[in-house]
C-alpha atoms as a PDB file:
ATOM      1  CA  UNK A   1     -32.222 -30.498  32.529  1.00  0.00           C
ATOM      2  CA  UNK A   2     -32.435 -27.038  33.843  1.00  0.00           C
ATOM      3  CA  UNK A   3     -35.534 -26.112  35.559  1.00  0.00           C
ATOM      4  CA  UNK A   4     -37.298 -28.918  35.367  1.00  0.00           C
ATOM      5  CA  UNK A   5     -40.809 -28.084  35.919  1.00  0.00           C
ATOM      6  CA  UNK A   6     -40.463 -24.506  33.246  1.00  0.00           C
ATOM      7  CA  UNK A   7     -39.326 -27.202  30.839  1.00  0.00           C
ATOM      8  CA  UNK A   8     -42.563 -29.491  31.372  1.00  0.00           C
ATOM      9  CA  UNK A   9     -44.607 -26.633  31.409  1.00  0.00           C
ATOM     10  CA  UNK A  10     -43.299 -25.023  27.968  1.00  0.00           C
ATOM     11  CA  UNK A  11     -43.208 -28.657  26.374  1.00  0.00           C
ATOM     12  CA  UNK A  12     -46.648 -29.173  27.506  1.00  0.00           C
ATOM     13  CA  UNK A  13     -48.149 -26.213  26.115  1.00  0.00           C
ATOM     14  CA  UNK A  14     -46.454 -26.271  22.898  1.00  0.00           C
ATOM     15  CA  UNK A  15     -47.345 -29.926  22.263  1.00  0.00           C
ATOM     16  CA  UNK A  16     -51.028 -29.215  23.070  1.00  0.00           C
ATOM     17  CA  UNK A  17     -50.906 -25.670  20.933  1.00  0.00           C
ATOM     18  CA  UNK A  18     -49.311 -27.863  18.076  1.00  0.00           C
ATOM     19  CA  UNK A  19     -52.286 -30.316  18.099  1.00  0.00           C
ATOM     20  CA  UNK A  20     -54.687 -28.335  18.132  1.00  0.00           C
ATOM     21  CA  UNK A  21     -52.923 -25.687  14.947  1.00  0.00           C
ATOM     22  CA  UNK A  22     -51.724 -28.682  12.740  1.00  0.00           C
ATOM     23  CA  UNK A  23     -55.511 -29.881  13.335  1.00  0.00           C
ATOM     24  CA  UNK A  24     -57.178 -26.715  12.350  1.00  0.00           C
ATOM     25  CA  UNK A  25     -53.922 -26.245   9.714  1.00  0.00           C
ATOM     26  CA  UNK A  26     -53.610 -22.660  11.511  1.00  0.00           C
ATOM     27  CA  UNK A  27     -50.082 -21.157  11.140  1.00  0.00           C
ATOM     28  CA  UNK A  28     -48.883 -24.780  10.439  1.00  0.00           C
ATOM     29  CA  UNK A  29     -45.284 -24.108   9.307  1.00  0.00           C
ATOM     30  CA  UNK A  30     -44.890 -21.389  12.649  1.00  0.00           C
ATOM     31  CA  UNK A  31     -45.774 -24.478  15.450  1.00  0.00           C
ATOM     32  CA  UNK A  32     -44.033 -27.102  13.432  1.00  0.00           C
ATOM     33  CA  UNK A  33     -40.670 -25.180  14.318  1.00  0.00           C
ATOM     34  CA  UNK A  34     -41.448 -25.398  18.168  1.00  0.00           C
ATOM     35  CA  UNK A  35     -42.397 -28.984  18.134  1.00  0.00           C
ATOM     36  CA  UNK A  36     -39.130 -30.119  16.245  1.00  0.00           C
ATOM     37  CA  UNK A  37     -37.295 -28.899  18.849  1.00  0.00           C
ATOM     38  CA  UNK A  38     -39.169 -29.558  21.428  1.00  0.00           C
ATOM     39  CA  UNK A  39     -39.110 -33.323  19.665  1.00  0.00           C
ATOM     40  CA  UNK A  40     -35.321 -33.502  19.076  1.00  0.00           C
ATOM     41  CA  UNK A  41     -34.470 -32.120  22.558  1.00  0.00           C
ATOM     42  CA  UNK A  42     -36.421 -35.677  24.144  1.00  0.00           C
ATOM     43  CA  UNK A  43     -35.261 -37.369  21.367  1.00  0.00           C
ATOM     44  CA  UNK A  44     -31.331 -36.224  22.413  1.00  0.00           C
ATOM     45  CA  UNK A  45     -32.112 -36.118  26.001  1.00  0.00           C
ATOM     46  CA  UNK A  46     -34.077 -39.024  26.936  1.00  0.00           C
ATOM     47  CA  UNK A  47     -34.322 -41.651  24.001  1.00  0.00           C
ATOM     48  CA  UNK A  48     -30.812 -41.361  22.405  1.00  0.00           C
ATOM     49  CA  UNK A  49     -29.352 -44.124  25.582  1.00  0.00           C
ATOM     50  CA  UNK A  50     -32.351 -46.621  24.323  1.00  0.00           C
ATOM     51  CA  UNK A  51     -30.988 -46.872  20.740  1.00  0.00           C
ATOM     52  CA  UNK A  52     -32.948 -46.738  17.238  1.00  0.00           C
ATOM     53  CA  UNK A  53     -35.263 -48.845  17.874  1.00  0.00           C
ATOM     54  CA  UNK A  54     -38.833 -47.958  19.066  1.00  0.00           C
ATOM     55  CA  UNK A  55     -39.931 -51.384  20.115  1.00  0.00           C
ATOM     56  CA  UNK A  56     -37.573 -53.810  22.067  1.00  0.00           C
ATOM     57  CA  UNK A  57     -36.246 -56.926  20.387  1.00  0.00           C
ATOM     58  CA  UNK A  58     -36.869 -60.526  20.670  1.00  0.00           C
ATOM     59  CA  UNK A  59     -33.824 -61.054  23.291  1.00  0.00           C
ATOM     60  CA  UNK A  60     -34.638 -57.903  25.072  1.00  0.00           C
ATOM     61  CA  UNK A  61     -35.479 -58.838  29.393  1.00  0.00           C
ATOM     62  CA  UNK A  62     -38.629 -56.742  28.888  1.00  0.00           C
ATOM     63  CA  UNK A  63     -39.689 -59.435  25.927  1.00  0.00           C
ATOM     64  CA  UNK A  64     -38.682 -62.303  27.719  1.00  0.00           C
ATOM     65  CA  UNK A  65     -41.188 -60.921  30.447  1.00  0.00           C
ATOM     66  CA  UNK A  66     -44.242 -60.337  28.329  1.00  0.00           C
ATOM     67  CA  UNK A  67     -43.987 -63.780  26.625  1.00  0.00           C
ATOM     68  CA  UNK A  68     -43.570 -65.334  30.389  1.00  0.00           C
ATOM     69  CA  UNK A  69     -47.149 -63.587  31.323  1.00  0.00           C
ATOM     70  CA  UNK A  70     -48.668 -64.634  27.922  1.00  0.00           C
ATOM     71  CA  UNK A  71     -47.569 -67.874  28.635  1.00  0.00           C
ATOM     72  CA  UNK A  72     -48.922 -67.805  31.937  1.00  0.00           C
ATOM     73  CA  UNK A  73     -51.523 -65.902  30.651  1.00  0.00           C
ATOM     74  CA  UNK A  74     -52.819 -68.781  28.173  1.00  0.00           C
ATOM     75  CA  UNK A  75     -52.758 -71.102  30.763  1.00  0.00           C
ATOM     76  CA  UNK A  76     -54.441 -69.857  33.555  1.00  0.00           C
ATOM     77  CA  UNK A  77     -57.027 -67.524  31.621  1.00  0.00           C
ATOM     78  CA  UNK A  78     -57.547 -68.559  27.985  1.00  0.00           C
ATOM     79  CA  UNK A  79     -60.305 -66.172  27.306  1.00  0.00           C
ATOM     80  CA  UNK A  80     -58.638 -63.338  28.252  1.00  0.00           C
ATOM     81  CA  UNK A  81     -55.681 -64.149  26.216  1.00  0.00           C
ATOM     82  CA  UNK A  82     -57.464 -64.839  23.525  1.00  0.00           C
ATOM     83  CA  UNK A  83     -59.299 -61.317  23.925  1.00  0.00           C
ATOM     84  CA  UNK A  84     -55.809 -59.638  24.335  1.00  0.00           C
ATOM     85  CA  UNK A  85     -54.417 -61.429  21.183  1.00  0.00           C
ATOM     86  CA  UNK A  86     -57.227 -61.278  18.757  1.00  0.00           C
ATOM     87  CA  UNK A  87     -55.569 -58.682  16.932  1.00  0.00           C
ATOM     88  CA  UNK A  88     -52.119 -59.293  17.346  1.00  0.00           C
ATOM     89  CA  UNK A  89     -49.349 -59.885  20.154  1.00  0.00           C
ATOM     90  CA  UNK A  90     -48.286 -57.297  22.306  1.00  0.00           C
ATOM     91  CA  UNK A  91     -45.383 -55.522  22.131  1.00  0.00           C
ATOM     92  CA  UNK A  92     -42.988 -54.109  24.440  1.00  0.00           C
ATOM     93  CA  UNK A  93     -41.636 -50.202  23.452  1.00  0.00           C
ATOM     94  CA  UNK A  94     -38.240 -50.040  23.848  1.00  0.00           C
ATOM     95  CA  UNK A  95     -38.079 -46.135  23.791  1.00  0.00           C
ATOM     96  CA  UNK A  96     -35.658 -45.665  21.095  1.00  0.00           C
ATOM     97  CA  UNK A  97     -35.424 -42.353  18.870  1.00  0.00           C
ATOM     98  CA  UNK A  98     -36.958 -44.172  15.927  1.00  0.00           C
ATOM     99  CA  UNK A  99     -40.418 -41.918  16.702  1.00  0.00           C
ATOM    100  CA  UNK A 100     -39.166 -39.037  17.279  1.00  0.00           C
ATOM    101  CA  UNK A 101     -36.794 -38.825  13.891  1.00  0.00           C
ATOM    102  CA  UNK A 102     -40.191 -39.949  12.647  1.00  0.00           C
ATOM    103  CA  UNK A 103     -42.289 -37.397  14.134  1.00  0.00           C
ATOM    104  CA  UNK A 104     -39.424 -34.378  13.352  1.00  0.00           C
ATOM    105  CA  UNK A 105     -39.569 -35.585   9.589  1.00  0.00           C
ATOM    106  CA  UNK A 106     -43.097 -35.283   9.320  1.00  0.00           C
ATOM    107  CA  UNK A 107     -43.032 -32.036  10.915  1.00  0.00           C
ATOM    108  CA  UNK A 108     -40.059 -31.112   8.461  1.00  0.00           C
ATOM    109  CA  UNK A 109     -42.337 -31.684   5.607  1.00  0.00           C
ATOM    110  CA  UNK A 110     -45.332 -29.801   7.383  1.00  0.00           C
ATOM    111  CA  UNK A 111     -42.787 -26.817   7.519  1.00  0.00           C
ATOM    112  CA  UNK A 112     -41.691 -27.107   4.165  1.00  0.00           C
ATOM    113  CA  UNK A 113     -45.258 -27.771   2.336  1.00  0.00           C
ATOM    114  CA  UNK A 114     -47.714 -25.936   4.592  1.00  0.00           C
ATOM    115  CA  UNK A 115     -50.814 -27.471   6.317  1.00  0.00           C
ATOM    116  CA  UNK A 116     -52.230 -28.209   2.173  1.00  0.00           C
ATOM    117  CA  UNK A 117     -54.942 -26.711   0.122  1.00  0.00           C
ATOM    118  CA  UNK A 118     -58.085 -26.828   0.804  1.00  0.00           C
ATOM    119  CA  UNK A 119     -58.479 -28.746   4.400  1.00  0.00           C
ATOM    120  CA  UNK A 120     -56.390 -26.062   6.329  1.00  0.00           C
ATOM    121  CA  UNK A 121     -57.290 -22.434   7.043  1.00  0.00           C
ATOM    122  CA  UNK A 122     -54.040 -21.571   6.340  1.00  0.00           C
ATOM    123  CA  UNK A 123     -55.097 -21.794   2.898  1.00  0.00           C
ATOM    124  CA  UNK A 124     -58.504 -20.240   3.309  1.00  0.00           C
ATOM    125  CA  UNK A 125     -57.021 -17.206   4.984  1.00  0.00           C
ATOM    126  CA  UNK A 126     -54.558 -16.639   2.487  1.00  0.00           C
ATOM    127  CA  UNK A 127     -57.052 -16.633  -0.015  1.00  0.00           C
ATOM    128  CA  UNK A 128     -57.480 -13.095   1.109  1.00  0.00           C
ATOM    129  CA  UNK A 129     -54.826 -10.178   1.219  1.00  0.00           C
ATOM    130  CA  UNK A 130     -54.534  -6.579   2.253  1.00  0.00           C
ATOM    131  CA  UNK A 131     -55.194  -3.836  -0.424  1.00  0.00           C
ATOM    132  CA  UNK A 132     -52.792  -0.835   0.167  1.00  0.00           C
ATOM    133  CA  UNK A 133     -56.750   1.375   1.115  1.00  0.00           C
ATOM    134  CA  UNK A 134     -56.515  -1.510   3.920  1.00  0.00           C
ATOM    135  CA  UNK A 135     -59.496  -3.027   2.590  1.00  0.00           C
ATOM    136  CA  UNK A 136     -59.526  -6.769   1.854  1.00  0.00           C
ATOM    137  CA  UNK A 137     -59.249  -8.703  -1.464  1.00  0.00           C
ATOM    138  CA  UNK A 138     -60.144 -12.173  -2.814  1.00  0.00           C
ATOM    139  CA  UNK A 139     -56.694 -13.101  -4.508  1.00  0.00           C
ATOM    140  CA  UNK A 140     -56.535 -14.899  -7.311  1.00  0.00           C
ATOM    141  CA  UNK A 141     -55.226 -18.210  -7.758  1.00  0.00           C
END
């Protein structure tokens, strides 16, 4: 990638921008269009090589090493494996594109629908428009 540390920096500040608008539902359908790209640009770059899938299979080398330290795991410290698989087993990611065709779809349908009525201030600002005297007006719904 070209400059390297620009691209970190602009990815990084668009990414925490975007959490905190969709959050607040400010301007919504405006920061959804940097985040697609910024998620289909990793997702082309850096993920496309790993495949679709997000977490690696059964046969997969990074598996087979995670069930050899459970293994070992259960043997030599059963209280901590049990603490570790009270809720379920661990996975392994595999760092495929399926989350980020995930995360561009939602964001698709964020730029499509708005941030909704109600819980965003999208909607609460638009509740109010400009009169042509520049004074501002309740609109009505």
């Amino acid at each position: 990638m070209p400059a390297p540390l620009l691209m970190a920096v602009l990815a990084t500040a668009t990414e925490t921008a975007g959490c905190i608008l969709l959050a607040l539902g400010l301007f919504t359908r405006l920061i959804s269009i940097p985040l697609m790209v910024t998620m289909t640009v990793a997702g082309l770059s850096v993920h496309w090589s790993h495949g679709w899938a997000a977490i690696a299979g059964k046969t997969a080398e990074s598996t087979l090493r995670l069930q050899a330290f459970m293994e070992w795991l259960a043997q030599n410290f059963p209280g901590r494996f049990n603490y570790i698989t009270q809720y379920g087993d661990p996975v392994v990611l595999n760092n495929g594109i399926e989350f980020t065709v995930t995360y561009v779809i939602m964001l698709a349908v964020l730029f499509f629908y708005g941030g909704g009525r109600f819980v965003s201030l999208d909607y609460w600002l638009g509740q109010f428009r400009a009169r042509p005297d520049g004074a501002l007006a309740a609109a009505h719904v």
